[in-house]
Protein backbone atom coordinates (compact mmCIF):
# COMPACT_ATOMS: atom_id res chain seq x y z
CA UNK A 1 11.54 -21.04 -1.04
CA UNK A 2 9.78 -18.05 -2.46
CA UNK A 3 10.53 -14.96 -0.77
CA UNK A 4 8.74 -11.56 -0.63
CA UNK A 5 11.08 -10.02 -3.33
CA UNK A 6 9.73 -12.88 -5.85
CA UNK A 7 6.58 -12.73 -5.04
CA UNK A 8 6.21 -8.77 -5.40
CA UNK A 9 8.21 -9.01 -8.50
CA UNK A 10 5.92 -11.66 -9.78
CA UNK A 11 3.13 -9.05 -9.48
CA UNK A 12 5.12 -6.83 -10.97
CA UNK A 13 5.92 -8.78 -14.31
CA UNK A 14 2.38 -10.44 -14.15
CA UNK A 15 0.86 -6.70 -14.90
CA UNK A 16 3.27 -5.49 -17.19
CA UNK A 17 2.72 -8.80 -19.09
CA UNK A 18 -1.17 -8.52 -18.87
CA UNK A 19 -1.42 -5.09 -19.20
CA UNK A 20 1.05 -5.05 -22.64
CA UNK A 21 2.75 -1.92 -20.86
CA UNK A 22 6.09 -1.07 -22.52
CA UNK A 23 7.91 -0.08 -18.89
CA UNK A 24 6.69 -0.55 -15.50
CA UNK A 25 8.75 0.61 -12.35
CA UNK A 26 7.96 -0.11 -9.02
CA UNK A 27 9.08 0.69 -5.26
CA UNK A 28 7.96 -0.18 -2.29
CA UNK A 29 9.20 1.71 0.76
CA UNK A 30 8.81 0.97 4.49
CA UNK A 31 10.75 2.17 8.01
CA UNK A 32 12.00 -1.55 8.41
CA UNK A 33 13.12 -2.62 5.47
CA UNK A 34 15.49 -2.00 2.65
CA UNK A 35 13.92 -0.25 -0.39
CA UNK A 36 12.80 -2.96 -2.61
CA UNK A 37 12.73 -2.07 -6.91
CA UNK A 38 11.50 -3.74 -9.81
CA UNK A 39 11.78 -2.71 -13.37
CA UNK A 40 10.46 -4.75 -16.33
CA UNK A 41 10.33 -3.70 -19.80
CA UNK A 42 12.04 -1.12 -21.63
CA UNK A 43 12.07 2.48 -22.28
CA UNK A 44 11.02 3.42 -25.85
CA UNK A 45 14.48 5.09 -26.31
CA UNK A 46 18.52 4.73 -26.02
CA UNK A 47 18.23 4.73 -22.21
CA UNK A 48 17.92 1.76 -20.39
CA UNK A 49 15.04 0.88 -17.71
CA UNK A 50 15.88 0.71 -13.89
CA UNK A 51 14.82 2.27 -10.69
CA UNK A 52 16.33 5.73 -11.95
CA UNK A 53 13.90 5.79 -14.87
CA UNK A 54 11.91 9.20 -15.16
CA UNK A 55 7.86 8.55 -15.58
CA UNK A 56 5.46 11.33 -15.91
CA UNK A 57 3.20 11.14 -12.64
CA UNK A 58 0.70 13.06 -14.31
CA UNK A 59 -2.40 13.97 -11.17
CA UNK A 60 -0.10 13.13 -8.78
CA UNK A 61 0.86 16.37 -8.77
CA UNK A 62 -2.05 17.08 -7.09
CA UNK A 63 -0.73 16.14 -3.73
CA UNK A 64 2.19 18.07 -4.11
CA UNK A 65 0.10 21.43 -4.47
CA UNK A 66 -2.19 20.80 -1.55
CA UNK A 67 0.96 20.34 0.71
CA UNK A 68 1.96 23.70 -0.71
CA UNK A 69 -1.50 24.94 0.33
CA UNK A 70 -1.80 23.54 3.61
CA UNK A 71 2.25 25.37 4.53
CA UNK A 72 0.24 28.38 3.27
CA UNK A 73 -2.67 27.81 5.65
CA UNK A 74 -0.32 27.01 8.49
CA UNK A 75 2.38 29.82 7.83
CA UNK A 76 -1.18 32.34 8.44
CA UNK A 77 -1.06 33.21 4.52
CA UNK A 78 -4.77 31.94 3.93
CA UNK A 79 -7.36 30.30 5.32
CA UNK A 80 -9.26 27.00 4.19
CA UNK A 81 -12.71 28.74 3.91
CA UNK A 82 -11.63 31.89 1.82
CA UNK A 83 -12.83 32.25 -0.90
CA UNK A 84 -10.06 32.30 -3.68
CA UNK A 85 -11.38 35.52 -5.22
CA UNK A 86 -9.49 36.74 -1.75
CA UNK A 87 -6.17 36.22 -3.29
CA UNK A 88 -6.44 35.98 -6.82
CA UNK A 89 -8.44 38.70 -8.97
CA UNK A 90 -10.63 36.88 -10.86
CA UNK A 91 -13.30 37.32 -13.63
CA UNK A 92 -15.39 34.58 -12.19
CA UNK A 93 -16.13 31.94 -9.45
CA UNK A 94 -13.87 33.98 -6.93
CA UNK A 95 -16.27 32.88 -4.43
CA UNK A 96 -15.35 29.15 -4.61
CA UNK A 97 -13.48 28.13 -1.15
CA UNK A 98 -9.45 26.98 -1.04
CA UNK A 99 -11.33 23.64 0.55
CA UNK A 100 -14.19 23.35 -1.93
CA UNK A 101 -11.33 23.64 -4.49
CA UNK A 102 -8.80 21.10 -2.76
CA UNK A 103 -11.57 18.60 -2.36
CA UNK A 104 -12.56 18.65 -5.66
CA UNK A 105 -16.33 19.33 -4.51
CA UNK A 106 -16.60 23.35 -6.10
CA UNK A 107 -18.26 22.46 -9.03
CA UNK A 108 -16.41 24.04 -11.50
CA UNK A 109 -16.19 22.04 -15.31
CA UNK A 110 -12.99 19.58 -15.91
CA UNK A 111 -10.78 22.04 -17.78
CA UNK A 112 -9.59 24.88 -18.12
CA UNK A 113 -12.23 26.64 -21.51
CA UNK A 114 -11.02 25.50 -24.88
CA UNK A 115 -9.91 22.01 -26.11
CA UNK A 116 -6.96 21.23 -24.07
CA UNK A 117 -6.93 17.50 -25.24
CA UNK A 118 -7.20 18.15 -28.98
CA UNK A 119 -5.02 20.82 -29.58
CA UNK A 120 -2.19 19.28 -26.29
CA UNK A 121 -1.22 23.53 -25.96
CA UNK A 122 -2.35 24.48 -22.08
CA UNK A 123 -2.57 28.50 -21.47
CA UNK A 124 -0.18 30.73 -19.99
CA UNK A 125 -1.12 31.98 -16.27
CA UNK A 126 -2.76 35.14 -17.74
CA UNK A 127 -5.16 33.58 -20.66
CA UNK A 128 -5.86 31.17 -18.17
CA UNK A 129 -7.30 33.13 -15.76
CA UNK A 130 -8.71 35.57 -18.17
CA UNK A 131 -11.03 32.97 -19.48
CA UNK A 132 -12.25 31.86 -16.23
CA UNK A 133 -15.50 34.08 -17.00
CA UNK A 134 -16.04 31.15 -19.70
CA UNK A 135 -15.27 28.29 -17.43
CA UNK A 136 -18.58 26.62 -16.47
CA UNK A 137 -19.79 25.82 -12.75
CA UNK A 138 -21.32 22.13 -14.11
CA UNK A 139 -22.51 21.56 -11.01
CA UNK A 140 -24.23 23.85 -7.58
CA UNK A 141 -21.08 23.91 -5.49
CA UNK A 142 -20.84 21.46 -2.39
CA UNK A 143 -23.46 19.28 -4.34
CA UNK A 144 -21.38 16.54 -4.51
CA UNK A 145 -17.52 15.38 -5.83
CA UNK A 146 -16.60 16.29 -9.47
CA UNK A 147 -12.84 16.14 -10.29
CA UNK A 148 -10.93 19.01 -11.87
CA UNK A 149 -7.91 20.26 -13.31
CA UNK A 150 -8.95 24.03 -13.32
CA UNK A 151 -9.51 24.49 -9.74
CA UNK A 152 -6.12 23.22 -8.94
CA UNK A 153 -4.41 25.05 -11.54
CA UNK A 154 -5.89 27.91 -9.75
CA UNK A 155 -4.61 26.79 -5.99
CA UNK A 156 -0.99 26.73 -7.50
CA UNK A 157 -1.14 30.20 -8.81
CA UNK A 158 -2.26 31.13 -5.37
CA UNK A 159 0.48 29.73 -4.02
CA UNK A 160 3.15 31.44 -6.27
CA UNK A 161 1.01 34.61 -5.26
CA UNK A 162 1.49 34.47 -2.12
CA UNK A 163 4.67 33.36 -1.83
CA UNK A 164 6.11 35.91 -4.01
CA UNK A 165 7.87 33.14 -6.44
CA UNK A 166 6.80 30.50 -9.15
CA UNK A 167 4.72 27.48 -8.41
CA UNK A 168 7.66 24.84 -9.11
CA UNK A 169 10.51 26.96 -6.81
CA UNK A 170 8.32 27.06 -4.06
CA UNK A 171 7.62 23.31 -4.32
CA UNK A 172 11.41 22.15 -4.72
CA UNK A 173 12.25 25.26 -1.93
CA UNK A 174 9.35 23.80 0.40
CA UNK A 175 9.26 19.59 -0.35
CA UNK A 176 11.54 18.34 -2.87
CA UNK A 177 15.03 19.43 -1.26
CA UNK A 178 13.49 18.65 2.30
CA UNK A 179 11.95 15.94 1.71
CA UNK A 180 15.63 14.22 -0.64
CA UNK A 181 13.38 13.61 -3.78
CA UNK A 182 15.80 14.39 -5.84
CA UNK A 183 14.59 12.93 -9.06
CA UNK A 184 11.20 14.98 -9.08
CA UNK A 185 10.91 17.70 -11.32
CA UNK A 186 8.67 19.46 -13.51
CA UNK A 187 10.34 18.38 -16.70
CA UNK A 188 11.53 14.94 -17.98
CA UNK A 189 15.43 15.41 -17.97
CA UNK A 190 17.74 13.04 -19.30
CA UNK A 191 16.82 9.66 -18.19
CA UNK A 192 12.77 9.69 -19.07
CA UNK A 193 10.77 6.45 -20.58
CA UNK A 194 8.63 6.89 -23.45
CA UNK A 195 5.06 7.48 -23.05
CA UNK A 196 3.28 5.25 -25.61
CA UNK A 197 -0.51 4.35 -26.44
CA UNK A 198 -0.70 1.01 -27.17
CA UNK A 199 -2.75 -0.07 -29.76
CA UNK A 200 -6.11 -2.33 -28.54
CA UNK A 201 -5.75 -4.72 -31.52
CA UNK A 202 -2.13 -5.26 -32.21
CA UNK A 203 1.16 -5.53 -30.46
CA UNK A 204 2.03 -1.95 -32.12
CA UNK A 205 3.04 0.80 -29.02
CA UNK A 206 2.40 4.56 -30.45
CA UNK A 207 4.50 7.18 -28.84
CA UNK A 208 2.97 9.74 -27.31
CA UNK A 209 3.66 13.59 -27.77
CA UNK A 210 5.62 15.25 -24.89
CA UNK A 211 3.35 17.85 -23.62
CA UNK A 212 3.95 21.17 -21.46
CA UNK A 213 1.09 21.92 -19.07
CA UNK A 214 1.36 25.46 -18.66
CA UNK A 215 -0.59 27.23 -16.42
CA UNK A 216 -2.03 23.73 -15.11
CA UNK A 217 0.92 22.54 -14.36
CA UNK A 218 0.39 22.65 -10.59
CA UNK A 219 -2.55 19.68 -11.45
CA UNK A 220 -0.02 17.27 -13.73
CA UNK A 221 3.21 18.55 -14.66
CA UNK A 222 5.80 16.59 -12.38
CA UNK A 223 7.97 13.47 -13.69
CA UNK A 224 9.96 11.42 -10.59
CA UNK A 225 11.07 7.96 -10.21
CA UNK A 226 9.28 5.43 -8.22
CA UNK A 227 11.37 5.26 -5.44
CA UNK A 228 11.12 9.45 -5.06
CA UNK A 229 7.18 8.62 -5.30
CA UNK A 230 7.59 5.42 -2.72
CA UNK A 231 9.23 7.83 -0.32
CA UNK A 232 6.36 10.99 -0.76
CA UNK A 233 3.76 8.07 -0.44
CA UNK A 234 5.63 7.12 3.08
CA UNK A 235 5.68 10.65 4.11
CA UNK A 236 1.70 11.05 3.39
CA UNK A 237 1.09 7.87 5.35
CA UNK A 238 3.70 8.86 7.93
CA UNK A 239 4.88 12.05 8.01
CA UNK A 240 6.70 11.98 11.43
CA UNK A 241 9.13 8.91 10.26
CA UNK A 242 9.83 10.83 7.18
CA UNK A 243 9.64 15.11 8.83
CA UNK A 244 10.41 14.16 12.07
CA UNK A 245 10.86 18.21 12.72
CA UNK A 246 7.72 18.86 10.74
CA UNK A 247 9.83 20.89 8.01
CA UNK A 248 7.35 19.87 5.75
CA UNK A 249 3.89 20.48 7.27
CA UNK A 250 3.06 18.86 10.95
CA UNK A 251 1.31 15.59 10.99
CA UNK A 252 -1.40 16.88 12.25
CA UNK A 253 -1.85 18.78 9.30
CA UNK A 254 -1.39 15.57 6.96
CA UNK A 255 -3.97 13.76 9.23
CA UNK A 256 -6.35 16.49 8.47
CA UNK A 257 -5.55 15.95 5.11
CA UNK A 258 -6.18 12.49 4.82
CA UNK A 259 -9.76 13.13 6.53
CA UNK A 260 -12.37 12.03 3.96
CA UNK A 261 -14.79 14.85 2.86
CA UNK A 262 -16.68 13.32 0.22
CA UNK A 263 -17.03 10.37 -1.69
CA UNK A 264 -16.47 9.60 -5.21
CA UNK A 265 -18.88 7.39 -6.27
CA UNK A 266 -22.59 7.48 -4.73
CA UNK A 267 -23.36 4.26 -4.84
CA UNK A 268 -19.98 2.52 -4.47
CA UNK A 269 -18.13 3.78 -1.59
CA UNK A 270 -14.81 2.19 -2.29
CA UNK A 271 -13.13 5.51 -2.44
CA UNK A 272 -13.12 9.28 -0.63
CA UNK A 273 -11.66 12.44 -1.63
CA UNK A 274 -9.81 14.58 1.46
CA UNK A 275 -7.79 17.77 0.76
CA UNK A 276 -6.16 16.87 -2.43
CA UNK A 277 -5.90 13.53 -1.70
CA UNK A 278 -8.30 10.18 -2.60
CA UNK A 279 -8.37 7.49 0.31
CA UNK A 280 -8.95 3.98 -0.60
CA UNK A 281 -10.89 2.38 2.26
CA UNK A 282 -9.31 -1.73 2.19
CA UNK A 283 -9.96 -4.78 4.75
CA UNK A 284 -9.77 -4.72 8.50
CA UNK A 285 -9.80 -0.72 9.02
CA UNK A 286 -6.59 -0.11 6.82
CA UNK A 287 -6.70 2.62 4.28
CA UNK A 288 -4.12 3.74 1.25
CA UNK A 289 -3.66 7.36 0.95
CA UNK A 290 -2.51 8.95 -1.81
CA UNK A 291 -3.72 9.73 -5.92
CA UNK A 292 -3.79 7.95 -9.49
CA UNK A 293 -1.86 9.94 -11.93
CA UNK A 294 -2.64 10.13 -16.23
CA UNK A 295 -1.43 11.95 -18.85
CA UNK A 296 -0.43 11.23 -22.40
CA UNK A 297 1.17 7.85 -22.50
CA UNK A 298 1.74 7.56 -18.79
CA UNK A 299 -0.53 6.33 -15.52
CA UNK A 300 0.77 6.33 -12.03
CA UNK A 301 -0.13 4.93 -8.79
CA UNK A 302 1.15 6.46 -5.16
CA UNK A 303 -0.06 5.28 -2.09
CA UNK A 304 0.80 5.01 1.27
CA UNK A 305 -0.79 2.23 3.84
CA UNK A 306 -2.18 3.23 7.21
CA UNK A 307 -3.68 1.03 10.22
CA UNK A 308 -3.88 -3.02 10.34
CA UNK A 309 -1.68 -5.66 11.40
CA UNK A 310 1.34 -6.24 9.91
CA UNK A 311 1.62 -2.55 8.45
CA UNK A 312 5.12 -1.23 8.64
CA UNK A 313 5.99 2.63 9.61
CA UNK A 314 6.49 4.91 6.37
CA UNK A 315 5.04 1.87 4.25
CA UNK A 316 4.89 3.31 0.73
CA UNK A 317 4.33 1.96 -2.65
CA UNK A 318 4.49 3.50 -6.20
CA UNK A 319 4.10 1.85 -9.55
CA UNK A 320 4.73 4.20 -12.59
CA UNK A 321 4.14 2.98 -16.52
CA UNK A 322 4.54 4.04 -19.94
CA UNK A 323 0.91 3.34 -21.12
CA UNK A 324 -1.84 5.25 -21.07
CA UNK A 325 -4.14 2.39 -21.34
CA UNK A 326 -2.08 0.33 -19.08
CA UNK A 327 -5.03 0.48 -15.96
CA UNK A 328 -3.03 -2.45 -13.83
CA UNK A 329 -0.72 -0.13 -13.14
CA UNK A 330 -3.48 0.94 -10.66
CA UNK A 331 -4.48 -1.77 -9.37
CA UNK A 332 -1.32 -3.27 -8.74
CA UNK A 333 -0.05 -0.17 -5.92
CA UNK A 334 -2.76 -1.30 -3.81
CA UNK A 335 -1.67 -5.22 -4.72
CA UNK A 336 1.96 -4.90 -3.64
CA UNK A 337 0.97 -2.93 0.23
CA UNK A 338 -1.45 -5.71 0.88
CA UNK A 339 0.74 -8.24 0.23
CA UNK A 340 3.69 -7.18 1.64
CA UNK A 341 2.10 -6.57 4.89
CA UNK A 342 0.40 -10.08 4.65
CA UNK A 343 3.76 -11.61 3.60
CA UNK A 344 6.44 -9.44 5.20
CA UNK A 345 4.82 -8.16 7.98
CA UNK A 346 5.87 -5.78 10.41
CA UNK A 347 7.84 -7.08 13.62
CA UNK A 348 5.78 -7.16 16.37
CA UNK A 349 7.25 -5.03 19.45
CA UNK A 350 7.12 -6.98 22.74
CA UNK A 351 4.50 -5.35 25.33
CA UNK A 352 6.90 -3.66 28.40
CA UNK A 353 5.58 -2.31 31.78
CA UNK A 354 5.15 1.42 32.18
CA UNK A 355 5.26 3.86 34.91
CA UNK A 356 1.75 3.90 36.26
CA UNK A 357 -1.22 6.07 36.16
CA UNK A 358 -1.41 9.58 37.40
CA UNK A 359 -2.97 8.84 41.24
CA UNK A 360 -5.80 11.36 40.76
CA UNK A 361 -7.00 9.08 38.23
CA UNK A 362 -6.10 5.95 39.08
CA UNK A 363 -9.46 5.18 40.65
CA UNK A 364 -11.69 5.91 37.80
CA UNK A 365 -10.54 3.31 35.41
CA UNK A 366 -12.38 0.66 34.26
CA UNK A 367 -15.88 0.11 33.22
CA UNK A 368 -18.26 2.76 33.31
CA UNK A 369 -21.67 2.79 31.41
CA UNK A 370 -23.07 5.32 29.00
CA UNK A 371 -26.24 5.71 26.90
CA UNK A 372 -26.91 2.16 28.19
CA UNK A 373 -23.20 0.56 26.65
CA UNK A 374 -20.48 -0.29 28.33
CA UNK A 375 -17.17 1.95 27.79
CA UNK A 376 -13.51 0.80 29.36
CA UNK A 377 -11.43 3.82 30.34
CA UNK A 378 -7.85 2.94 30.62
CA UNK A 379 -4.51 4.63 31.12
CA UNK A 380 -1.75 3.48 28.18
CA UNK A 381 1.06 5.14 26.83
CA UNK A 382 1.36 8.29 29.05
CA UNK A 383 -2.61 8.94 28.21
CA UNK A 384 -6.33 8.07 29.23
CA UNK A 385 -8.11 6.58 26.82
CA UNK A 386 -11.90 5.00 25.89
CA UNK A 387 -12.94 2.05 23.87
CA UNK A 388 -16.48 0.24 23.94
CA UNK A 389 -16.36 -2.77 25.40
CA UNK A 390 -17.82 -4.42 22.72
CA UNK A 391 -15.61 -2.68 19.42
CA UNK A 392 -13.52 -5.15 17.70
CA UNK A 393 -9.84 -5.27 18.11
CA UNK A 394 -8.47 -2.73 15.35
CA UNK A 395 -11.04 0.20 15.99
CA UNK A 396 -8.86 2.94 17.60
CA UNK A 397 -10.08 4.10 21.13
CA UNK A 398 -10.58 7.93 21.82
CA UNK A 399 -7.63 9.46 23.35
CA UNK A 400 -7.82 12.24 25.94
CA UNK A 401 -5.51 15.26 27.15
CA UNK A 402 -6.06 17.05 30.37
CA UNK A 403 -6.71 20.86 30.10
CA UNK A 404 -4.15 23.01 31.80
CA UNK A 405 -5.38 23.83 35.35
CA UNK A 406 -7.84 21.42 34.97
CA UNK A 407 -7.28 18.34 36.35
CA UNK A 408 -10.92 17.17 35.90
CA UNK A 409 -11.42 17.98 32.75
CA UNK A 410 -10.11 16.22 29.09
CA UNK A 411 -10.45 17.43 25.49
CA UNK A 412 -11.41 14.32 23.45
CA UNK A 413 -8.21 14.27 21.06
CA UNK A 414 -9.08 11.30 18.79
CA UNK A 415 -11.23 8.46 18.10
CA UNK A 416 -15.10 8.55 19.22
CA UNK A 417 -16.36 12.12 19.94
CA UNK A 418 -13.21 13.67 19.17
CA UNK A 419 -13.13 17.27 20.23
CA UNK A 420 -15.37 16.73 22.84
CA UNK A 421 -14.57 17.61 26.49
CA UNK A 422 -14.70 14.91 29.68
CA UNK A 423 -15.51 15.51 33.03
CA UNK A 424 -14.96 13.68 36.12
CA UNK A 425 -17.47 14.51 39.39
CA UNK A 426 -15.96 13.86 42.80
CA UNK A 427 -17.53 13.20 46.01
CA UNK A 428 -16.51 14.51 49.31
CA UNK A 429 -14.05 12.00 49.60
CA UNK A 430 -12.25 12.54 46.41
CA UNK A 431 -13.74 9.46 44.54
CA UNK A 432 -14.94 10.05 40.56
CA UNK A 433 -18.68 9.14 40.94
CA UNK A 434 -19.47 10.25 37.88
CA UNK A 435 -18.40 11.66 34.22
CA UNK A 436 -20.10 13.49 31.46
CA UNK A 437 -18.42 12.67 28.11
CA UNK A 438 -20.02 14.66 25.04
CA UNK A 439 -22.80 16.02 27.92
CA UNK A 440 -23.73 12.68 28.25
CA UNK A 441 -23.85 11.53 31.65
CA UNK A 442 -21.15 7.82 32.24
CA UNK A 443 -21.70 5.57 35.62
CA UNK A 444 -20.44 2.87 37.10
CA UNK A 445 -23.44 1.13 37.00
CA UNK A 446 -25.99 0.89 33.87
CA UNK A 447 -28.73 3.24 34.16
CA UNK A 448 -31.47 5.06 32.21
CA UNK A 449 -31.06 8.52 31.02
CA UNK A 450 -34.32 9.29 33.67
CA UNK A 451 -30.91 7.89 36.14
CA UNK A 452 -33.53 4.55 36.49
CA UNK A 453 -30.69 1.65 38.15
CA UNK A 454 -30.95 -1.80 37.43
CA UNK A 455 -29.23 -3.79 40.44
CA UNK A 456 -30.89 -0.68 42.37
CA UNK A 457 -34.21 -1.42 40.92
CA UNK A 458 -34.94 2.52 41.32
């Protein structure tokens, strides 16, 4: 009998085969099960491959320095829509926004100026931000998504700024040691694979120069393990089973990261960009969160699942190689969460009776009709919430919170119109006759907006 261990290490040796990658590493790591590892290869050098090997994770690091924006933003250090020139004195483009910056959508060119590629030397803090007057905006800003190192280069000197210490203490300070990933750090230590390009005609695997990325470091610098990068894949899918204090940011915060603000492609939506982190929309309303990672002789996938049945708590997956042409490395992230919630699936908790619903609204639930469709209101799980009567299954209803002093009145907290208030309309005896959702007006019965009924006939 094949079990889900084979089959994910099938996958597993199936791309490192096809993809001629010298060392693949993989974990997988979910609320409900052990971690589950798989290393094939080797690692270029005298150390030998397992689930401690060090991989550079290349743009990965990207999600590490918008978490160490968005503790900025919460501690009251900045604000989303200042511009950067606010905290950094810059020759140029000061007026480009922390979130035009995070979501990659400020228009500013690739790289930082010079030929970073050719000549593999990155500039120091200060020549970097001295030749931001020759850094290029390619594109009008807010046009549409163009991906960049420079910009976040720029975010993580904001953070050391305001902070008062280097980019990489505050991260291990504020993430690393909180968070146990122990293994992540800015350099490769002693237990690092080989980055290698392999060659497109021959079996012959080049190694790749080590590079430092200076002042950019804060967009690719870090090296982990996959099991460190399972575990920050779990916390950006769920960041209460992994912070359940919220050392780390609140999940609230994290949800607002993972809120798509632009896509990457315009005619192929298969993939948004949030605050520093892509979303990759899959079957049946689930979505991976997380980011690719490249750099010399090295690609890296993170992701975390979210939504759909069979989807574990803190499911996250990370495959790390030593190829830079080795693309199934990316691919096969997104491979391994799909099929271990189709194969393993989560354990499905039996329904149990609750206490009942507050009396003051017990009376309004059930069907009411708006803009001529039917919604169910319904109390479940200490809250009232909506769903059309008509969505399919796995569409999340809107979720409502009373207002303090209130009672008649809800703030929309999620789902349809979130934001949005409800209120109910009693009649002289008490009875909720009527609600206004959004402004628009909900009845029991279906009726025109001119208030036209249909069983009424007037």
């Amino acid at each position: 009998m094949t079990t889900i261990s084979d089959r994910l290490g099938r996958m597993v040796r199936q791309a490192q085969a096809k993809g001629r990658i010298p060392a693949v590493s993989a974990a997988l790591h979910r609320a409900d099960r052990p971690l589950w590892t798989c290393a094939v290869g080797g690692t270029g050098n005298d150390t030998p491959l397992d689930p401690e090997t060090v991989f550079r994770i290349g743009s990965v690091t990207k999600t590490f320095t918008a978490v160490l924006i968005m503790q900025c933003r919460d501690d009251g250090l900045l604000d989303l829509d200042d511009p950067v020139g606010r905290h950094l004195d810059l020759p140029a483009h000061g007026e480009l926004t922390v979130r035009r910056l995070l979501s990659h959508t400020a228009g500013l060119q690739r790289e930082p100026h010079g030929d970073v590629w050719d000549s593999l030397r990155a500039p120091g803090v200060d020549e970097l931000l001295a030749d931001l007057a020759r850094a290029e905006r390619v594109l009008p800003t807010g046009r549409r998504f163009h991906y960049f190192n420079l910009g976040m280069a720029l975010l993580g000197e904001l953070v050391a700024r305001r902070r008062g210490v280097s980019w990489a203490e505050v991260l291990a300070e504020r993430v690393l040691v909180p968070l146990g990933l122990t293994a992540t750090a800015t350099g490769p230590g002693e237990r690092a694979a080989t980055g290698h390009l392999v060659d497109a005609y021959s079996d012959e695997a080049h190694p790749e120069p080590p590079t430092d990325f200076g002042a950019v470091a804060p967009a690719a610098q870090l090296w982990s393990t996959a099991t460190d990068m399972a575990r920050w894949a779990a916390f950006l899918a769920d960041p209460a089973a992994l912070d359940p204090a919220g050392a780390v940011l609140a999940p609230a915060t994290v949800e607002e990261m993972r809120w798509p603000l632009t896509t990457t492609d315009e005619s192929l939506w298969s993939a948004g960009f949030g605050l520093g982190l892509i979303l990759v929309p899959q079957a049946d309303r689930v979505t991976h969160v997380g980011h690719d990672g490249a750099m010399p002789g090295f690609l890296a996938a993170v992701y975390g699942r979210r939504g759909g049945e069979g989807t574990a708590g803190a499911m996250g997956c990370a495959v790390l190689g030593s190829s830079g042409a080795g693309v199934e490395v990316l691919d096969l992230t997104h491979a391994l969460l799909a099929a271990a919630a189709e194969h393993d699936p989560a354990e499905i908790e039996p329904w149990r009776p609750g206490p009942p619903a507050p009396a003051h609204l017990r009376g309004m639930l059930g069907r009411w009709w708006g803009e001529g469709f039917e919604q169910v209101f319904s109390w479940h799980d200490g809250a009232l919430r909506a769903r059309g009567a008509d969505d399919p299954a796995g569409k999340p209803p809107a979720v409502f919170a009373p207002l303090p002093e209130r009672p008649d009145v809800f703030r929309t907290v999620s789902g349809r119109e979130a934001g949005e208030l409800l209120r109910l309309t009693r009649d002289e005896r008490g009875v909720v006759v009527r609600m206004h959702w959004a402004t628009y007006r909900f009845t029991r019965r279906q009726e025109a907006f001119d208030g036209y009924d249909f069983r009424a006939g007037g």
